[in-house]
Protein backbone atom coordinates (compact mmCIF):
# COMPACT_ATOMS: atom_id res chain seq x y z
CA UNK A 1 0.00 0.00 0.00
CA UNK A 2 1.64 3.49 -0.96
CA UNK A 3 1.77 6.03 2.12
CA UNK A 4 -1.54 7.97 0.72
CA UNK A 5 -2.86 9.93 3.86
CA UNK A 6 -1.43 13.04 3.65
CA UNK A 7 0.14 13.82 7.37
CA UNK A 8 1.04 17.26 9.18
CA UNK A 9 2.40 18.33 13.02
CA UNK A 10 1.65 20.65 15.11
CA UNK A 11 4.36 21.56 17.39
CA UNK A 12 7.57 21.10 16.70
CA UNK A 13 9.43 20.05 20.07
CA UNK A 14 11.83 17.62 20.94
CA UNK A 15 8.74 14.53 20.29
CA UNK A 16 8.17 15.51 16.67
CA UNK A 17 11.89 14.18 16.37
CA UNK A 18 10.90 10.72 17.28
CA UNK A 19 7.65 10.90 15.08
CA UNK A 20 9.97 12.52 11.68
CA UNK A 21 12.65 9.98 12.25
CA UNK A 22 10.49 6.94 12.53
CA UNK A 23 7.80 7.94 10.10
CA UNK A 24 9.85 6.14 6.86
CA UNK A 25 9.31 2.69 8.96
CA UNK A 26 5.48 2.56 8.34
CA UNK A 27 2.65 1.65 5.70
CA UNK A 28 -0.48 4.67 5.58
CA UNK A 29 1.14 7.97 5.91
CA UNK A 30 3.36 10.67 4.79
CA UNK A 31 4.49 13.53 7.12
CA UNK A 32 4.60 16.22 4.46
CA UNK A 33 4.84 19.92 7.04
CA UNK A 34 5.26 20.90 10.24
CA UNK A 35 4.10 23.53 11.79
CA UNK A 36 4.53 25.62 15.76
CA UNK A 37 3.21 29.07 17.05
CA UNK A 38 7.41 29.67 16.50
CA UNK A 39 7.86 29.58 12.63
CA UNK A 40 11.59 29.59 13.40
CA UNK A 41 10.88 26.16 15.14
CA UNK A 42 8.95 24.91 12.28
CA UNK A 43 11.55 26.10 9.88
CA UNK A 44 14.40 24.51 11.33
CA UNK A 45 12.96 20.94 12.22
CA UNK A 46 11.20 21.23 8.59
CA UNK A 47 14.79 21.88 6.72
CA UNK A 48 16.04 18.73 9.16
CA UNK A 49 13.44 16.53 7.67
CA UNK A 50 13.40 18.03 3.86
CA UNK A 51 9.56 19.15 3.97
CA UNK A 52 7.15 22.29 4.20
CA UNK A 53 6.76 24.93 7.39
CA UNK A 54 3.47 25.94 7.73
CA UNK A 55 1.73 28.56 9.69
CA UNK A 56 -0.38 26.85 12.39
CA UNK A 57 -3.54 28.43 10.19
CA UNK A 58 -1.96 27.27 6.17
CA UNK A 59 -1.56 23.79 8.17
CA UNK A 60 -4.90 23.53 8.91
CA UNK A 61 -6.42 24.68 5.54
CA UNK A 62 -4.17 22.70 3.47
CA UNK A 63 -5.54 20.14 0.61
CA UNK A 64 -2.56 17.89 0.61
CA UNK A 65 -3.21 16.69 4.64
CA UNK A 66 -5.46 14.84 5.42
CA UNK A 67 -4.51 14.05 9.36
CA UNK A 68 -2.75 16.36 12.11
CA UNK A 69 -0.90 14.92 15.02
CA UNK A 70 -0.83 17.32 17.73
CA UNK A 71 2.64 17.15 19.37
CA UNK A 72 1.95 20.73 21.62
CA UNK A 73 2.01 20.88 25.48
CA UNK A 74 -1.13 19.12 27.47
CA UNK A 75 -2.22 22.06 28.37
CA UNK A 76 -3.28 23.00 24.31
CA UNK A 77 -4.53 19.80 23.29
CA UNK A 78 -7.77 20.37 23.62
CA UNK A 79 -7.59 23.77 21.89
CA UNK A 80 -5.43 22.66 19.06
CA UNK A 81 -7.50 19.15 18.18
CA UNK A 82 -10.48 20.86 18.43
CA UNK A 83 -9.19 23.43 15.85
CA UNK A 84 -8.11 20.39 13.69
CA UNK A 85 -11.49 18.30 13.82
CA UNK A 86 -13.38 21.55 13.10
CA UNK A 87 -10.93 21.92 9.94
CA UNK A 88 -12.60 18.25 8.83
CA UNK A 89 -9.21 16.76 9.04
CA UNK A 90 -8.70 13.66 11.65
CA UNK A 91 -6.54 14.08 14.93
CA UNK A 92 -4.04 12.02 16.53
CA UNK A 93 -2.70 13.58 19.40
CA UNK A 94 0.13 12.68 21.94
CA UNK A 95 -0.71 11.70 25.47
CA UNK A 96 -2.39 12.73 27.37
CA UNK A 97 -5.03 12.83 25.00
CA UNK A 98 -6.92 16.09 26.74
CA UNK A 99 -6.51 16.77 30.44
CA UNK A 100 -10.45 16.32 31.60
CA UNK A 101 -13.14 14.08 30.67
CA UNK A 102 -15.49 16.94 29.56
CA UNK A 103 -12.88 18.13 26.87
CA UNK A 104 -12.43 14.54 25.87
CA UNK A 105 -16.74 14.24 25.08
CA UNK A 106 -16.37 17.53 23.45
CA UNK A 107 -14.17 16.68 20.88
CA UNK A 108 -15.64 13.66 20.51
CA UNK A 109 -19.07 15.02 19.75
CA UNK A 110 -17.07 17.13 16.92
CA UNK A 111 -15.54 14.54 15.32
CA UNK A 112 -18.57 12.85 15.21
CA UNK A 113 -20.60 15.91 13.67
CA UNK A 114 -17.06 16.26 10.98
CA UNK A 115 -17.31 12.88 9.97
CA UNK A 116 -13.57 12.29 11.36
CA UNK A 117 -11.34 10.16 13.80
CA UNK A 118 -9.31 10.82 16.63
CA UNK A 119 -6.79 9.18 18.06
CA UNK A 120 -4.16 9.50 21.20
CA UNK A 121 -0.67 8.15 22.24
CA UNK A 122 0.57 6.05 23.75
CA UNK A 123 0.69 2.93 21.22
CA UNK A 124 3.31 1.39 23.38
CA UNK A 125 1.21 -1.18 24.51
CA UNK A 126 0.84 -2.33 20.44
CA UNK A 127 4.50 -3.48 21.32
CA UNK A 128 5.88 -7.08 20.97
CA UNK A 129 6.34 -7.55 24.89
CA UNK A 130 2.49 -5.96 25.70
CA UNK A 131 0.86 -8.21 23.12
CA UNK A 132 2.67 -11.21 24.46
CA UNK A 133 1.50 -10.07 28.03
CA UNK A 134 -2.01 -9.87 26.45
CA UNK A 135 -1.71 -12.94 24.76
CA UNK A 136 -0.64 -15.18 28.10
CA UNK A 137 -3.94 -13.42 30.31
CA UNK A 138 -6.21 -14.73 27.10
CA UNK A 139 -4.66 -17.92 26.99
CA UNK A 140 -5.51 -18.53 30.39
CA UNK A 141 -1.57 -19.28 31.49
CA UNK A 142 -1.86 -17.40 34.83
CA UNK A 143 -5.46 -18.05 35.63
CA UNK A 144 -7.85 -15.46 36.33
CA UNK A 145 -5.66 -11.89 37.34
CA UNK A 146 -7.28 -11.27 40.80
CA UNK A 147 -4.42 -8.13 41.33
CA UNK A 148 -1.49 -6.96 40.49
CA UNK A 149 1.05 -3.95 40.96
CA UNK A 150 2.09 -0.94 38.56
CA UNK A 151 5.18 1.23 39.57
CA UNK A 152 6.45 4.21 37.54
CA UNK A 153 9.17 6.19 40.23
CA UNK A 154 11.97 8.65 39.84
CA UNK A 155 13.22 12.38 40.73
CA UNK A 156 11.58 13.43 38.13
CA UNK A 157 13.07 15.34 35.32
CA UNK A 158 14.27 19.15 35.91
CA UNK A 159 17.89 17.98 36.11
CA UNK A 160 17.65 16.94 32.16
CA UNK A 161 14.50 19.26 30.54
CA UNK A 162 15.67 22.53 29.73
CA UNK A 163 12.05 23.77 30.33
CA UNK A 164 10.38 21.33 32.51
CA UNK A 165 8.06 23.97 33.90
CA UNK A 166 4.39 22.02 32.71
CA UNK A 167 5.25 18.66 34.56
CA UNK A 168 4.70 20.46 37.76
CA UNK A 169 1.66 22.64 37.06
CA UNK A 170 -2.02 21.76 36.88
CA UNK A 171 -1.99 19.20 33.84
CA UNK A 172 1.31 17.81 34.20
CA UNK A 173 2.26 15.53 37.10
CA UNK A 174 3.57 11.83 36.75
CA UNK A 175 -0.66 10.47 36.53
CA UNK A 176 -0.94 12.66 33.57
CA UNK A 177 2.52 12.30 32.32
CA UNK A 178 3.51 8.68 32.67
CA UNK A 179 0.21 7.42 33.79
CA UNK A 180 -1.18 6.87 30.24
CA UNK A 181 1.71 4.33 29.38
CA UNK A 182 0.68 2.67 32.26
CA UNK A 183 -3.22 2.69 32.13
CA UNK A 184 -3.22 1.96 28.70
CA UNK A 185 -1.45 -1.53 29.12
CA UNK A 186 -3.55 -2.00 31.98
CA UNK A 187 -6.80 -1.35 30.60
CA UNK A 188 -5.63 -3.37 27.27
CA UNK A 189 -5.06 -6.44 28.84
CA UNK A 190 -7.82 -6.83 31.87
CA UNK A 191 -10.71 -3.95 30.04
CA UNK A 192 -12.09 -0.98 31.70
CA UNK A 193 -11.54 0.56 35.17
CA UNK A 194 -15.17 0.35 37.19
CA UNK A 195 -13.54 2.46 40.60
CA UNK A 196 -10.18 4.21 41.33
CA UNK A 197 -9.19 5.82 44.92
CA UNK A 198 -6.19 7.32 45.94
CA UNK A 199 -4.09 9.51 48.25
CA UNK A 200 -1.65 12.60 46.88
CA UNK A 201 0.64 14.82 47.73
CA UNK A 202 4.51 16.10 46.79
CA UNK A 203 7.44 16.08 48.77
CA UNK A 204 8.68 19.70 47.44
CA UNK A 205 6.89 23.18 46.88
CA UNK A 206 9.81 24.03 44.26
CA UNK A 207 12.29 22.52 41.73
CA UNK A 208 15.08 23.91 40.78
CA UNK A 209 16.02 23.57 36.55
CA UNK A 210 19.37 21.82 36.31
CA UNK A 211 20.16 21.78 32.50
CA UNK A 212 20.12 24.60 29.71
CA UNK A 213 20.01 28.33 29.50
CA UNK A 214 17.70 28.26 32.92
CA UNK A 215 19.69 25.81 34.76
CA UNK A 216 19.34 27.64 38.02
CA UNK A 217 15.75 28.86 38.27
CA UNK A 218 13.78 28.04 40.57
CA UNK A 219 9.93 26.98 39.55
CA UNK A 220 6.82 26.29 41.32
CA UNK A 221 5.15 22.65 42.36
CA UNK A 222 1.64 23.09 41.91
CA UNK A 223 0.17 19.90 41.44
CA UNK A 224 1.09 16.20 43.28
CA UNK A 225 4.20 14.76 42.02
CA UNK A 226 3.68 11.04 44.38
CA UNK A 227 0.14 9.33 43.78
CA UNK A 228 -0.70 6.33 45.20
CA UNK A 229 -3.70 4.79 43.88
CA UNK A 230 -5.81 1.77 43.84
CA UNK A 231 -7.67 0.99 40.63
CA UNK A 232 -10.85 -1.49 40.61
CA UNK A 233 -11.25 -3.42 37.21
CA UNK A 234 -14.82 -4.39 35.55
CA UNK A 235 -13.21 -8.03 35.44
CA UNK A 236 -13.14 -8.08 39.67
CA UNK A 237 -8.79 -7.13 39.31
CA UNK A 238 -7.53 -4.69 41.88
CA UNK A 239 -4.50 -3.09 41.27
CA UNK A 240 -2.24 -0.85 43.06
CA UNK A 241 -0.32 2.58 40.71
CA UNK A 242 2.47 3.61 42.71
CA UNK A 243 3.71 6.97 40.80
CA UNK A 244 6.19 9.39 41.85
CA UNK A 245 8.95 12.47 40.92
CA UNK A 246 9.76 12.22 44.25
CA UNK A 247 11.55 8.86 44.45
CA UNK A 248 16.11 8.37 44.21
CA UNK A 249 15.51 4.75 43.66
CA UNK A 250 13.80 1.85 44.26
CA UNK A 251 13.26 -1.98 43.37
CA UNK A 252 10.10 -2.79 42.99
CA UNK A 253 9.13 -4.36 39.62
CA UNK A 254 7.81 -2.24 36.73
CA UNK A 255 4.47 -4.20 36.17
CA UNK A 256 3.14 -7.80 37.88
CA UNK A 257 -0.50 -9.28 37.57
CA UNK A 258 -1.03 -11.93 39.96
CA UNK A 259 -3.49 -14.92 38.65
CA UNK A 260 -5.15 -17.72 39.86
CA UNK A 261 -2.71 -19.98 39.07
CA UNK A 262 0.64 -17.90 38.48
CA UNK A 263 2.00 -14.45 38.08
CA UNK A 264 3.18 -12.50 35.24
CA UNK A 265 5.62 -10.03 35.22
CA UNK A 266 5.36 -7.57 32.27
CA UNK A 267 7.94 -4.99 31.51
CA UNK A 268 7.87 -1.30 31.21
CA UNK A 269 5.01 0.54 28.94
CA UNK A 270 7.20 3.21 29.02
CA UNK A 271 8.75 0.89 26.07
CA UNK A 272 7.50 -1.38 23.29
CA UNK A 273 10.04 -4.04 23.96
CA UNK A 274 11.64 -6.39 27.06
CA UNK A 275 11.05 -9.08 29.49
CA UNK A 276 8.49 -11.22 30.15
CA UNK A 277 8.21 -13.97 33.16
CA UNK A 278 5.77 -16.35 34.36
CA UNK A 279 5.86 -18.09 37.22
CA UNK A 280 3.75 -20.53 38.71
CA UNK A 281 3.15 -23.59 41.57
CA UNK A 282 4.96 -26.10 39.73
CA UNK A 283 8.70 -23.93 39.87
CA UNK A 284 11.01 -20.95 39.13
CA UNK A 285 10.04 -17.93 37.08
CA UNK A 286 10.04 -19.00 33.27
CA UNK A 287 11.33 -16.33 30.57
CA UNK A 288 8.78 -16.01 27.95
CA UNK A 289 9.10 -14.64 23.98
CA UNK A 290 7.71 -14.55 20.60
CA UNK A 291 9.52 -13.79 17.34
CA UNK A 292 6.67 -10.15 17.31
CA UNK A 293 8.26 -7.32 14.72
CA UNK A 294 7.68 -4.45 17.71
CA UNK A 295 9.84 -6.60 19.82
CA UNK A 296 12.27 -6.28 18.18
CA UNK A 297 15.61 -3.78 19.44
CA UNK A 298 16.26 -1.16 16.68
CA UNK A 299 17.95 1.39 19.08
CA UNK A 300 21.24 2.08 20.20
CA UNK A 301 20.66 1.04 23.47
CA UNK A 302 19.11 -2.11 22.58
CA UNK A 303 15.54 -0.95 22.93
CA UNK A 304 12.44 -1.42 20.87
CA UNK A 305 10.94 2.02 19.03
CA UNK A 306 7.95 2.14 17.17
CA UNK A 307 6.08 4.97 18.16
CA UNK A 308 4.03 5.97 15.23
CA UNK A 309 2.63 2.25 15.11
CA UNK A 310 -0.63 3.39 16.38
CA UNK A 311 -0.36 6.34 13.64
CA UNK A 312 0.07 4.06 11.32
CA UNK A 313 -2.80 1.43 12.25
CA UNK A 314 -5.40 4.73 12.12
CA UNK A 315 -4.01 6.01 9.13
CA UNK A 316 -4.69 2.19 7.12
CA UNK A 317 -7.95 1.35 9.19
CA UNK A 318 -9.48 5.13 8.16
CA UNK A 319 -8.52 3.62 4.40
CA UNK A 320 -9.91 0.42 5.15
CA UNK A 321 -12.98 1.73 7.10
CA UNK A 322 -12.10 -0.45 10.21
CA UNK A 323 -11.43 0.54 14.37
CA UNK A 324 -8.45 1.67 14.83
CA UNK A 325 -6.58 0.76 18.12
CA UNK A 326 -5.60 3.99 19.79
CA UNK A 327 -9.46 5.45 19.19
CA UNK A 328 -10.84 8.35 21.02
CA UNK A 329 -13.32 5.62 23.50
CA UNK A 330 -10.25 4.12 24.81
CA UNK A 331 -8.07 7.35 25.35
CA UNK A 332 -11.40 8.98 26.60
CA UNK A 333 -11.77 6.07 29.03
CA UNK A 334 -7.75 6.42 30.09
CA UNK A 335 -8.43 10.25 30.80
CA UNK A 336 -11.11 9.81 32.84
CA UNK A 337 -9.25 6.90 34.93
CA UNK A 338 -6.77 9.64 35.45
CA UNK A 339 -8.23 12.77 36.50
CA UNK A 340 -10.33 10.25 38.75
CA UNK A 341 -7.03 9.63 40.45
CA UNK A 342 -6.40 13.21 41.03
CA UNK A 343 -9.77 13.90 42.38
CA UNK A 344 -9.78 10.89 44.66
CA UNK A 345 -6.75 12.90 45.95
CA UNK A 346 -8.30 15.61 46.62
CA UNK A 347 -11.56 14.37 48.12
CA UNK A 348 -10.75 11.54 49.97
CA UNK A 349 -13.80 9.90 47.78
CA UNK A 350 -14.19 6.95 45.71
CA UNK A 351 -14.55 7.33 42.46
CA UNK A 352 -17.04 5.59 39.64
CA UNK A 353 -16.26 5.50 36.57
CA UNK A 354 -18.92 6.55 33.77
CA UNK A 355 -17.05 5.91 30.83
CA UNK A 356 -15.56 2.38 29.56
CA UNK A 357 -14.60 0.76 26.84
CA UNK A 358 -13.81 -2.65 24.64
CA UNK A 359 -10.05 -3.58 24.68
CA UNK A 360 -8.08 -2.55 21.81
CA UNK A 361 -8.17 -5.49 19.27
CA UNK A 362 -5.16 -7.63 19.94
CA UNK A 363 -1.58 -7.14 17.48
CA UNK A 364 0.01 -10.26 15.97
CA UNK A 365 3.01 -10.25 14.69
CA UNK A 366 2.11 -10.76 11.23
CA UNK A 367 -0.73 -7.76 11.82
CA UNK A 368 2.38 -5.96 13.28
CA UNK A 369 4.34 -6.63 10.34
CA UNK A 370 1.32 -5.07 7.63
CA UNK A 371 2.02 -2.13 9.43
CA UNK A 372 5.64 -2.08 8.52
CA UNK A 373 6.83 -0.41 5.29
């Protein structure tokens, strides 16, 4: 299949790298402009990547783009996919998808009324080592999960962004951040969240900016940087998020699910690729694999990047007139889970969930592979 949808970004920061250097790996698309509120910014990255700058505004009106991923700051994503759905041309924005279920249903009910799709980051869990996780739970090799354990912990990340300023204002925060990398896989292999709870709070008023032409300042903390959370699953799973920027080390595990019969521990969502175990009654922890094409290490440091995959799978099911697998229910479903964290916070209260969704349709490798170029 030639790469006929016609592509464009918004917001030309450090991610659109990863999107502009990946984007020759995949079937469906073509990234033909870029375009930022700074046309300096679109002007360099688009002489990097030999294609168009566009104004924000030319972007949006242009015939030759069909679909806009939206690559600016949380904070705008609701502003600047709204501005793209209303231009008739799909969105596919990076996480989080919008930063409140209300903006979410909005921009769902224009899509709907445009006639186009949305869809949201992350697409991590399409990778080789999440669809093997998903694969074992179906199969039935751990029994029935009954609980389980998600950790995502560090300092957090002034000492290496030279403008880290959103992470730590209304919006940012490690739920919002790193929390849809982590939902995501959840929710894809044991379905939608039915209650969350949680307590907050952050060990610091300030940061201080450790890297760049700021390295020095001093910026505010105005939103929790540790959540710990407990997360109820329609399928009767409990599981416990443990996420924090205030955290030197520790040594818990990334991911476990504890079954019926065994336990399965699943490696970061952060990442496409890595380690799989199951253990069970009968003896040790067993490695498990599969020969899966987003498995596979194509990085430097031995990782596994494919981020665009779930670009790519919209992009070929809008041809094919098919669900795609990072759609607006599921991302809607994710934001909700989220901001339901916060709230629970807050409050004190437990939280219901009024949104859900199906899991994502499940990636084999040779599925994986007809995304591939």
């Amino acid at each position: 299949m030639t790469k006929s949808m016609g592509v464009g970004i918004i917001g030309c920061g450090n991610i659109s790298t990863a999107y502009l250097q990946l984007a020759d790996m995949f079937k469906g698309y073509d990234i033909r402009a870029v375009a930022d509120i700074n046309m300096d910014n679109a002007r360099a990255r688009a002489a990097e990547f030999n294609m168009r700058a566009d104004t924000v505004e030319a972007l949006l009106a242009a015939d030759d783009i069909d679909l806009i991923i939206n690559l600016t700051i949380p904070a705008a994503h609701v502003e600047v996919s709204r501005s793209i759905l209303q231009a008739g041309k799909h969105v596919y924005s990076e996480k989080p998808f919008v930063l409140s279920l209300a903006e979410a249903q909005e921009l769902e009910g224009i899509a709907q009324v445009n006639g186009v799709r949305i869809g949201s980051a992350p697409d991590t869990f399409m990778g080789g080592a999440h669809q093997l996780a998903r694969k074992l739970i179906d199969d039935g090799t751990i029994g029935t999960v009954t609980s389980g354990t998600a950790v995502v912990m560090s300092p957090g990340m002034e000492d290496w962004h030279p403008n880290p300023d959103f992470f730590f204002l209304p919006g940012g925060g490690p739920i919002l951040d790193l929390g849809p990398y982590y939902i995501c896989n959840l929710v894809q292999m044991l379905g939608p969240v039915h209650k969350v709870t949680s307590f907050t709070g952050a060990a610091q008023d300030t940061r201080t900016i450790g890297n760049g032409p700021r390295k020095g300042e001093v910026i505010p903390v105005k939103t929790p940087t540790t959540i710990h959370a407990v997360l109820s699953f329609a399928s009767g799973a409990i599981i416990t998020l443990l996420s924090s920027w205030d955290v030197w080390a520790n040594s818990h595990p990334t991911m476990e699910l504890y079954g019926s019969t065994g336990s399965l521990n699943v490696p970061d969502p952060n990442f496409f690729g890595g380690d799989l175990t199951v253990t069970d009654r009968n003896g040790p922890a067993t490695a498990q694999s599969w020969d899966h094409p987003f498995g596979t290490p194509n990085t430097d440091d031995n990782r596994a990047n494919y981020r665009g995959a779930g670009l790519a799978d919209m992009a070929l099911a809008i041809a094919a007139d098919t669900p795609h697998r990072c759609n607006s229910a599921f991302a809607t479903h994710v934001v909700e889970v989220m901001t339901a964290i916060l709230t629970a916070g807050d409050t004190g209260q437990v939280m219901t969930m009024t949104t859900t969704c199906d899991r994502p349709e499940t990636l084999s490798p040779e599925q994986a592979a007809a995304l591939l170029a």
